[in-house]
PDB file of N, CA and C in Angstrom:
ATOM      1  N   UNK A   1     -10.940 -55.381 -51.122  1.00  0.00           N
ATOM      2  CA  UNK A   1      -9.864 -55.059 -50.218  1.00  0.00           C
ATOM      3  C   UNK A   1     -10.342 -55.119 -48.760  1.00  0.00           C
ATOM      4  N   UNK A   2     -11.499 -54.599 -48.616  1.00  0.00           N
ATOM      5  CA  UNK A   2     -12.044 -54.788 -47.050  1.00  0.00           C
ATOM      6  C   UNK A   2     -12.208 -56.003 -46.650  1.00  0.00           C
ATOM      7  N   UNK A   3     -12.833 -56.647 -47.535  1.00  0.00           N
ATOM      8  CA  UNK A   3     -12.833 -58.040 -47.069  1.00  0.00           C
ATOM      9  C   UNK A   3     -11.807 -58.930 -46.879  1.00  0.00           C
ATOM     10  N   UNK A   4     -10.380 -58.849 -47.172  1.00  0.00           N
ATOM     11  CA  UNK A   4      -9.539 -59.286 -46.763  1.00  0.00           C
ATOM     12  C   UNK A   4      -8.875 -58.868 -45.254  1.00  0.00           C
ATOM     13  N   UNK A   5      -8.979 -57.469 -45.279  1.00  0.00           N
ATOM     14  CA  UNK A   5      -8.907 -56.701 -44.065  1.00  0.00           C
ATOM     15  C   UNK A   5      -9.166 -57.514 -42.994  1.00  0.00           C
ATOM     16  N   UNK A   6     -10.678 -57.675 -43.492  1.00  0.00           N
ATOM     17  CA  UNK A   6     -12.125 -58.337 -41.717  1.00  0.00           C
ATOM     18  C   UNK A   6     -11.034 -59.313 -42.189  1.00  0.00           C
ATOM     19  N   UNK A   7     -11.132 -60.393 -43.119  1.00  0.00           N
ATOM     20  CA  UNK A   7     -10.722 -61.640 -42.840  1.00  0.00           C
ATOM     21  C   UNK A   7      -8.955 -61.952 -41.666  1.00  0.00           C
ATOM     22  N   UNK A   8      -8.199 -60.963 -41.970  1.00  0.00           N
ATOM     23  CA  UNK A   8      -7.142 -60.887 -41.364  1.00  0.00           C
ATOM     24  C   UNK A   8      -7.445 -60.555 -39.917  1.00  0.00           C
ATOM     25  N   UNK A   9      -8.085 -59.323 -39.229  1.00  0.00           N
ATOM     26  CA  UNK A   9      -8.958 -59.187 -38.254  1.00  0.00           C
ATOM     27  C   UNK A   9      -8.961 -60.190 -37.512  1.00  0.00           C
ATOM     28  N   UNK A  10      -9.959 -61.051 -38.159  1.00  0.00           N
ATOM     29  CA  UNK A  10     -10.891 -62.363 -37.084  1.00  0.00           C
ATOM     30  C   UNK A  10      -9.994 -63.272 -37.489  1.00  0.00           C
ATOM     31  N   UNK A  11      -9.029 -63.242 -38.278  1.00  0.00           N
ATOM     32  CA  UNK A  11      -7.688 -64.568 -38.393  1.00  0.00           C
ATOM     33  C   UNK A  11      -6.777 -64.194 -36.808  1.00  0.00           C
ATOM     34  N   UNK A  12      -6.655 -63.489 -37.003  1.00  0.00           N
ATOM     35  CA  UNK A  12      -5.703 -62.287 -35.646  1.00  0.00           C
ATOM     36  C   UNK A  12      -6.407 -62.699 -33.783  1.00  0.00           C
ATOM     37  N   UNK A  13      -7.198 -62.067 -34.272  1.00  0.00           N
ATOM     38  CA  UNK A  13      -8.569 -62.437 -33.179  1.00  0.00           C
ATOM     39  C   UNK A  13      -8.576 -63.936 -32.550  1.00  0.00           C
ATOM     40  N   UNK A  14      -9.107 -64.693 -33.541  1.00  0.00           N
ATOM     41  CA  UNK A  14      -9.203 -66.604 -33.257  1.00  0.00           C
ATOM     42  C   UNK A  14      -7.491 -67.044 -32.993  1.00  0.00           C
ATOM     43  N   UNK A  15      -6.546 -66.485 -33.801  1.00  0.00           N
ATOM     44  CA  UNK A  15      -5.394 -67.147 -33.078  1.00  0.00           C
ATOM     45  C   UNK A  15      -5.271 -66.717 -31.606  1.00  0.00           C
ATOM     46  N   UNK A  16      -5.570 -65.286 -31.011  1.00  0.00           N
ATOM     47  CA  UNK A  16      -5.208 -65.097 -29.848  1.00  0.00           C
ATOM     48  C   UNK A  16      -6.517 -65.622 -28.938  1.00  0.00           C
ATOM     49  N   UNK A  17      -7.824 -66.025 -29.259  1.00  0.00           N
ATOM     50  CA  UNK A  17      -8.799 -66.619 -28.495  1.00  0.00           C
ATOM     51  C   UNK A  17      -8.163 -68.037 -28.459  1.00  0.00           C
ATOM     52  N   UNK A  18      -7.786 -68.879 -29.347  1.00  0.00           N
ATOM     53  CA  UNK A  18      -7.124 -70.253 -29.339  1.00  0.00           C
ATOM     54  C   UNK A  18      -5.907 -70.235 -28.098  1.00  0.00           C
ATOM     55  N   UNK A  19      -4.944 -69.068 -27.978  1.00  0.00           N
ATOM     56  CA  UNK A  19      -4.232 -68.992 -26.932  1.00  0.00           C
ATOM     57  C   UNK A  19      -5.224 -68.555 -25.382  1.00  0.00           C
ATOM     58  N   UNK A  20      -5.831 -68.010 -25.413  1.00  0.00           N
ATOM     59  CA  UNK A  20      -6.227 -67.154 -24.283  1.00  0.00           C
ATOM     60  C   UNK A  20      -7.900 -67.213 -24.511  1.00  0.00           C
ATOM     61  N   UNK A  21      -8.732 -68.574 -24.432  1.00  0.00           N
ATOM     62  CA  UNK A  21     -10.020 -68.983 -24.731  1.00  0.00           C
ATOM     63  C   UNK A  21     -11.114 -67.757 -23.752  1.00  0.00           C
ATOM     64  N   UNK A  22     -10.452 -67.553 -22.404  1.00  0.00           N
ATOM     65  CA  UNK A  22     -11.369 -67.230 -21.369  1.00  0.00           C
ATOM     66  C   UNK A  22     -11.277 -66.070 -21.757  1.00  0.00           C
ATOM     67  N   UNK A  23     -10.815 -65.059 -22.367  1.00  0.00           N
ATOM     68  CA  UNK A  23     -10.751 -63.548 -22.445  1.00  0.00           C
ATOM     69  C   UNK A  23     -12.439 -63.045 -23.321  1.00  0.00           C
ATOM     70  N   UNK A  24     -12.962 -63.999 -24.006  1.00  0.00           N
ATOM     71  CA  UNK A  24     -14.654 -63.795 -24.348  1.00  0.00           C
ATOM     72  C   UNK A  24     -15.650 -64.095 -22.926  1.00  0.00           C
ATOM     73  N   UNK A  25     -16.220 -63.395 -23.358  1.00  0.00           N
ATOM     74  CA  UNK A  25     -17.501 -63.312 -22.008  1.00  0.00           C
ATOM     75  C   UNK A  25     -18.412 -64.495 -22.660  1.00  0.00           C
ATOM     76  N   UNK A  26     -19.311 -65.227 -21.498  1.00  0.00           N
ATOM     77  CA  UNK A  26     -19.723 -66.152 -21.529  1.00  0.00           C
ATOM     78  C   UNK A  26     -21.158 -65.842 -21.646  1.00  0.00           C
ATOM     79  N   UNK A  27     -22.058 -66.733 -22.382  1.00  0.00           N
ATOM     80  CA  UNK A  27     -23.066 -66.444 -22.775  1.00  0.00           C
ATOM     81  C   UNK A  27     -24.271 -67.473 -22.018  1.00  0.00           C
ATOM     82  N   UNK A  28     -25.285 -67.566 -22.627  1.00  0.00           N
ATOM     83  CA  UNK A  28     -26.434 -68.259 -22.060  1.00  0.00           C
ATOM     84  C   UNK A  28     -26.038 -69.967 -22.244  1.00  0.00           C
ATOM     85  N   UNK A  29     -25.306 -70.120 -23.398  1.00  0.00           N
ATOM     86  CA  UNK A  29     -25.376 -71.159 -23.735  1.00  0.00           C
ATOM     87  C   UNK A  29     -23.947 -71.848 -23.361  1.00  0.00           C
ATOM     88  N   UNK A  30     -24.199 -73.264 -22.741  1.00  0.00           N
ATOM     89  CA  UNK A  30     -22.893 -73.549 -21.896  1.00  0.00           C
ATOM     90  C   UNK A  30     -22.306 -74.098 -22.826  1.00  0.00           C
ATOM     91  N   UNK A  31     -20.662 -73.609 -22.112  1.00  0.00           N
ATOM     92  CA  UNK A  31     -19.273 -73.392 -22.862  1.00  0.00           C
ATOM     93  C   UNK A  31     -19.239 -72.975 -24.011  1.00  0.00           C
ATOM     94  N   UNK A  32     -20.229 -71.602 -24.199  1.00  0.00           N
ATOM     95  CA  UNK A  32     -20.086 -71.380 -25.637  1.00  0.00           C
ATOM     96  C   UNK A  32     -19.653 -69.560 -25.024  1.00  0.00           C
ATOM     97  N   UNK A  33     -18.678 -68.883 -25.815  1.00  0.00           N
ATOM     98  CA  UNK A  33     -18.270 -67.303 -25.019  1.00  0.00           C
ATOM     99  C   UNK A  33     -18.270 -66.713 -26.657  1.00  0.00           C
ATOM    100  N   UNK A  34     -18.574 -65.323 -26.046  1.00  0.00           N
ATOM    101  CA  UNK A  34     -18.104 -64.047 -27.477  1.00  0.00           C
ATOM    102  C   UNK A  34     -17.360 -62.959 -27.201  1.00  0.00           C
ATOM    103  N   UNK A  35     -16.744 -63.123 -28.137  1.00  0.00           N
ATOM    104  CA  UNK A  35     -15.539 -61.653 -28.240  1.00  0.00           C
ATOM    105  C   UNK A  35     -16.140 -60.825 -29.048  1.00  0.00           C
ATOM    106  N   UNK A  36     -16.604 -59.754 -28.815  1.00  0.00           N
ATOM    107  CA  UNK A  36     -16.265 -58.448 -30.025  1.00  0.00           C
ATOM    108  C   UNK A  36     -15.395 -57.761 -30.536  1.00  0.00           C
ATOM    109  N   UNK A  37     -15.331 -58.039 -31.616  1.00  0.00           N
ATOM    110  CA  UNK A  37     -14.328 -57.397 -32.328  1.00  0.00           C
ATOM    111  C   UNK A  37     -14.980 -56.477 -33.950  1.00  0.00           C
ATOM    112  N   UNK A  38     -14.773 -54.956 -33.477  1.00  0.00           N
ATOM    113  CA  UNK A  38     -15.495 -54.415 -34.385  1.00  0.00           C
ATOM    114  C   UNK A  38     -16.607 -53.914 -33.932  1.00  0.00           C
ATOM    115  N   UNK A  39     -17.487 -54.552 -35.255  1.00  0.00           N
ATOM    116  CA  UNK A  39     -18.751 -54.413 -35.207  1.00  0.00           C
ATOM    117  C   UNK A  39     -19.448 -55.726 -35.418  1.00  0.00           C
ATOM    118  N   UNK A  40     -18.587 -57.007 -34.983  1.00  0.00           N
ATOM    119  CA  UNK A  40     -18.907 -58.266 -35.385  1.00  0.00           C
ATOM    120  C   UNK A  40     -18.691 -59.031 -33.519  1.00  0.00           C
ATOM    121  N   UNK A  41     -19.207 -59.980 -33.528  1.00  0.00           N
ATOM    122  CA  UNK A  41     -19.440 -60.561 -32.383  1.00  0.00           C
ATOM    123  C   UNK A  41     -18.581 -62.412 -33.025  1.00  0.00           C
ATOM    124  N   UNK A  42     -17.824 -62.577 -31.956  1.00  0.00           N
ATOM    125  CA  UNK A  42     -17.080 -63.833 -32.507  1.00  0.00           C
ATOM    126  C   UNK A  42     -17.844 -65.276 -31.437  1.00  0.00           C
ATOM    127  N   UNK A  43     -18.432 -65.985 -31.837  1.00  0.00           N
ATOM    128  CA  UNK A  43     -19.045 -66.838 -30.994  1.00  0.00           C
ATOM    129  C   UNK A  43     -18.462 -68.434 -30.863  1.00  0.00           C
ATOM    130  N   UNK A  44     -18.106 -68.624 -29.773  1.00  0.00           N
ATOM    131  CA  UNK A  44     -17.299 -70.096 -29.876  1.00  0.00           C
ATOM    132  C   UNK A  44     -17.120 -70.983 -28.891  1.00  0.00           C
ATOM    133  N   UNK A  45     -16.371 -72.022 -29.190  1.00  0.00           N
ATOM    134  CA  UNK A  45     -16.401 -72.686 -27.976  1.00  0.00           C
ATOM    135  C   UNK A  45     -15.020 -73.371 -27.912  1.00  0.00           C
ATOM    136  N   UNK A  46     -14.650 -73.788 -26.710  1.00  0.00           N
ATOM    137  CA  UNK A  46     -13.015 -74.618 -26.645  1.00  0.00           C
ATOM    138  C   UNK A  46     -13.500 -76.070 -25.954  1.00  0.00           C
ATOM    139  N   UNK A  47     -12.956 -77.039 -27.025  1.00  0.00           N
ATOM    140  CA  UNK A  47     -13.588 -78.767 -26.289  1.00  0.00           C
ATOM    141  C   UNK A  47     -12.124 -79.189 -26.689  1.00  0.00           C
ATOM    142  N   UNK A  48     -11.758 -79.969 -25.687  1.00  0.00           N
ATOM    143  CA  UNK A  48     -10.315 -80.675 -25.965  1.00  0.00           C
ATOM    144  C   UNK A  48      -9.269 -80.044 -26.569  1.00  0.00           C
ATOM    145  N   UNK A  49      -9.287 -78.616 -26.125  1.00  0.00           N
ATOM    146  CA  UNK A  49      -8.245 -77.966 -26.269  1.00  0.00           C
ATOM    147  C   UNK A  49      -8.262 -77.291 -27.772  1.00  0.00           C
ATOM    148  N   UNK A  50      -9.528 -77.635 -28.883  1.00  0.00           N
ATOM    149  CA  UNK A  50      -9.539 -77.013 -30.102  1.00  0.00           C
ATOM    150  C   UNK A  50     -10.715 -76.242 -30.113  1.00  0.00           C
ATOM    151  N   UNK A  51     -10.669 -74.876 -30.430  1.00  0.00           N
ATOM    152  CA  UNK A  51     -11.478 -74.092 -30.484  1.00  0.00           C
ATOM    153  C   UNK A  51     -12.253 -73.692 -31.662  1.00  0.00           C
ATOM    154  N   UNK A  52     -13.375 -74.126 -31.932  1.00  0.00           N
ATOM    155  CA  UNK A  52     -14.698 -74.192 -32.660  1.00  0.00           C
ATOM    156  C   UNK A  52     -15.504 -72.635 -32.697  1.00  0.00           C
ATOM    157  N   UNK A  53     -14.982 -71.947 -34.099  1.00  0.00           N
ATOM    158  CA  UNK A  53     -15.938 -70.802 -34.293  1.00  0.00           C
ATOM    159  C   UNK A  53     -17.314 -71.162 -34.931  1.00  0.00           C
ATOM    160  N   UNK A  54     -18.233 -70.638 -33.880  1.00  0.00           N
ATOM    161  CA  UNK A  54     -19.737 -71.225 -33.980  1.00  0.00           C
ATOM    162  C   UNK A  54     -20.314 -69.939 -35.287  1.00  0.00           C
ATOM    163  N   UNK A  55     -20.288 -68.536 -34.991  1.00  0.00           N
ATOM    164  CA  UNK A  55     -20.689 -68.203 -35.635  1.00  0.00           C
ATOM    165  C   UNK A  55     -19.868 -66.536 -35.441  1.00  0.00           C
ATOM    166  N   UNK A  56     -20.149 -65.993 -36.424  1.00  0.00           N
ATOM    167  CA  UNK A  56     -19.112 -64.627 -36.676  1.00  0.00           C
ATOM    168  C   UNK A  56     -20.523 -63.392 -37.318  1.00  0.00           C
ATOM    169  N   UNK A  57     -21.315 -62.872 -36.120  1.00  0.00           N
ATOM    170  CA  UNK A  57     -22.437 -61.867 -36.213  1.00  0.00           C
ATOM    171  C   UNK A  57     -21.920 -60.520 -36.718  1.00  0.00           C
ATOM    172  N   UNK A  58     -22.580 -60.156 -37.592  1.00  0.00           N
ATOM    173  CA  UNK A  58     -22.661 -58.212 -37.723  1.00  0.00           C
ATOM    174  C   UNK A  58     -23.402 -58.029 -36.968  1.00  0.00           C
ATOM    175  N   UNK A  59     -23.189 -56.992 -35.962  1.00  0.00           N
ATOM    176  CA  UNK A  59     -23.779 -56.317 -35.058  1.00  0.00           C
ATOM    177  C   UNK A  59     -24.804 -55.098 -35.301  1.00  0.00           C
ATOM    178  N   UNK A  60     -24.616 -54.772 -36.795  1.00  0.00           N
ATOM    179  CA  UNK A  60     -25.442 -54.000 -37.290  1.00  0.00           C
ATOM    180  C   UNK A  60     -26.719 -55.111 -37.974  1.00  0.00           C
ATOM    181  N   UNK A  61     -26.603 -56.336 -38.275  1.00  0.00           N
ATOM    182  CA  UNK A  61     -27.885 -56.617 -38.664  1.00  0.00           C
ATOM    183  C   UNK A  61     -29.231 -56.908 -37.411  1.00  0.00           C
ATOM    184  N   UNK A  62     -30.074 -57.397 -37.459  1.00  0.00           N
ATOM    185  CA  UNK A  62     -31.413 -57.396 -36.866  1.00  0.00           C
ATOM    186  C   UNK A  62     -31.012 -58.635 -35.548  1.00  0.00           C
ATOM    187  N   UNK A  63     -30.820 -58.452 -34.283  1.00  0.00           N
ATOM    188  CA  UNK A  63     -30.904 -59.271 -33.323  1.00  0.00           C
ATOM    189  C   UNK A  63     -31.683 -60.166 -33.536  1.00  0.00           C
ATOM    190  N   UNK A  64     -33.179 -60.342 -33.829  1.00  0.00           N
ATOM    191  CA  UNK A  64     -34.046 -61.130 -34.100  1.00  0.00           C
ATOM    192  C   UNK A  64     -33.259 -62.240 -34.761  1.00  0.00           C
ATOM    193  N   UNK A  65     -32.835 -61.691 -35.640  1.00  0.00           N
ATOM    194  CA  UNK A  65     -31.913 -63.241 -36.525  1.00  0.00           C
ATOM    195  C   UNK A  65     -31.137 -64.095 -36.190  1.00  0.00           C
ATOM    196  N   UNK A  66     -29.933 -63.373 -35.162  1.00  0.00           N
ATOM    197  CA  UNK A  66     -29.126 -64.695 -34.815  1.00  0.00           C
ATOM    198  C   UNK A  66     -29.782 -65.446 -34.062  1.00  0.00           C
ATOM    199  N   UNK A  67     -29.513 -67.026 -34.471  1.00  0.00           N
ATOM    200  CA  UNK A  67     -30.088 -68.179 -33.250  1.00  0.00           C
ATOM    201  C   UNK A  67     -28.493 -68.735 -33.607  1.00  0.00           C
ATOM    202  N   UNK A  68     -28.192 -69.278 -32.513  1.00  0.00           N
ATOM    203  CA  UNK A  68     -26.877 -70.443 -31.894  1.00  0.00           C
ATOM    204  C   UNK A  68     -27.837 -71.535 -31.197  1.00  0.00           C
ATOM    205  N   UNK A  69     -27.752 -72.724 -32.166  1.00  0.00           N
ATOM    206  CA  UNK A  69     -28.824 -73.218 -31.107  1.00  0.00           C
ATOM    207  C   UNK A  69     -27.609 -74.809 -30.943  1.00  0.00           C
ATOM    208  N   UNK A  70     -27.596 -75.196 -29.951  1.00  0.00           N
ATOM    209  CA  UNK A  70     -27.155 -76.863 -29.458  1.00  0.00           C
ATOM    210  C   UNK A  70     -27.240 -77.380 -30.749  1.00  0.00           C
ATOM    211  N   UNK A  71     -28.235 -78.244 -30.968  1.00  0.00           N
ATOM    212  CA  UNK A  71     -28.354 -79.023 -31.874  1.00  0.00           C
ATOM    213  C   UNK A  71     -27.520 -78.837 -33.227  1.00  0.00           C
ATOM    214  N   UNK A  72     -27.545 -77.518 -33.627  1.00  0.00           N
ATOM    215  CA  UNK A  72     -26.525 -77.206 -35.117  1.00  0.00           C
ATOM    216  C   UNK A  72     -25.219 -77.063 -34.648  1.00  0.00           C
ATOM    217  N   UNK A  73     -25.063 -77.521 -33.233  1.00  0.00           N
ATOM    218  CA  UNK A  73     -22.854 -77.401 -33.000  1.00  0.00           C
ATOM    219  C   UNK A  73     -22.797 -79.274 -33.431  1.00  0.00           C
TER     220      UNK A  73
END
């Protein structure tokens, strides 16, 4: 049941980032921004008007782990 929950969440979330791209803060890596939502971090990017979820972090696991790197978009 929770997991449908999150999934509705970040369904909710990405439709209103697809309307309103700039409302995520911008990160190290160019044209790539994150929204938090939760306890999850939404990471993405907008190219030709379609918006590309790069990656969807728990904020409770180990920083060390996430990499977003160029080469894997």
């Amino acid at each position: 049941m929770y997991s449908k929950k999150l999934n509705q969440i970040f369904r909710s979330w990405v439709s209103l980032l697809s309307k309103r791209p700039l409302i995520g803060r911008k990160t190290d890596i160019e044209n790539v921004r994150v929204k938090i939502v939760k306890d999850y971090l939404i990471f993405y990017e907008v190219i030709d008007e379609t918006l590309f979820v790069l990656s969807i972090w728990d904020t409770r696991q180990d920083p060390d782990e996430l990499k977003i790197s160029k080469a894997g978009r």
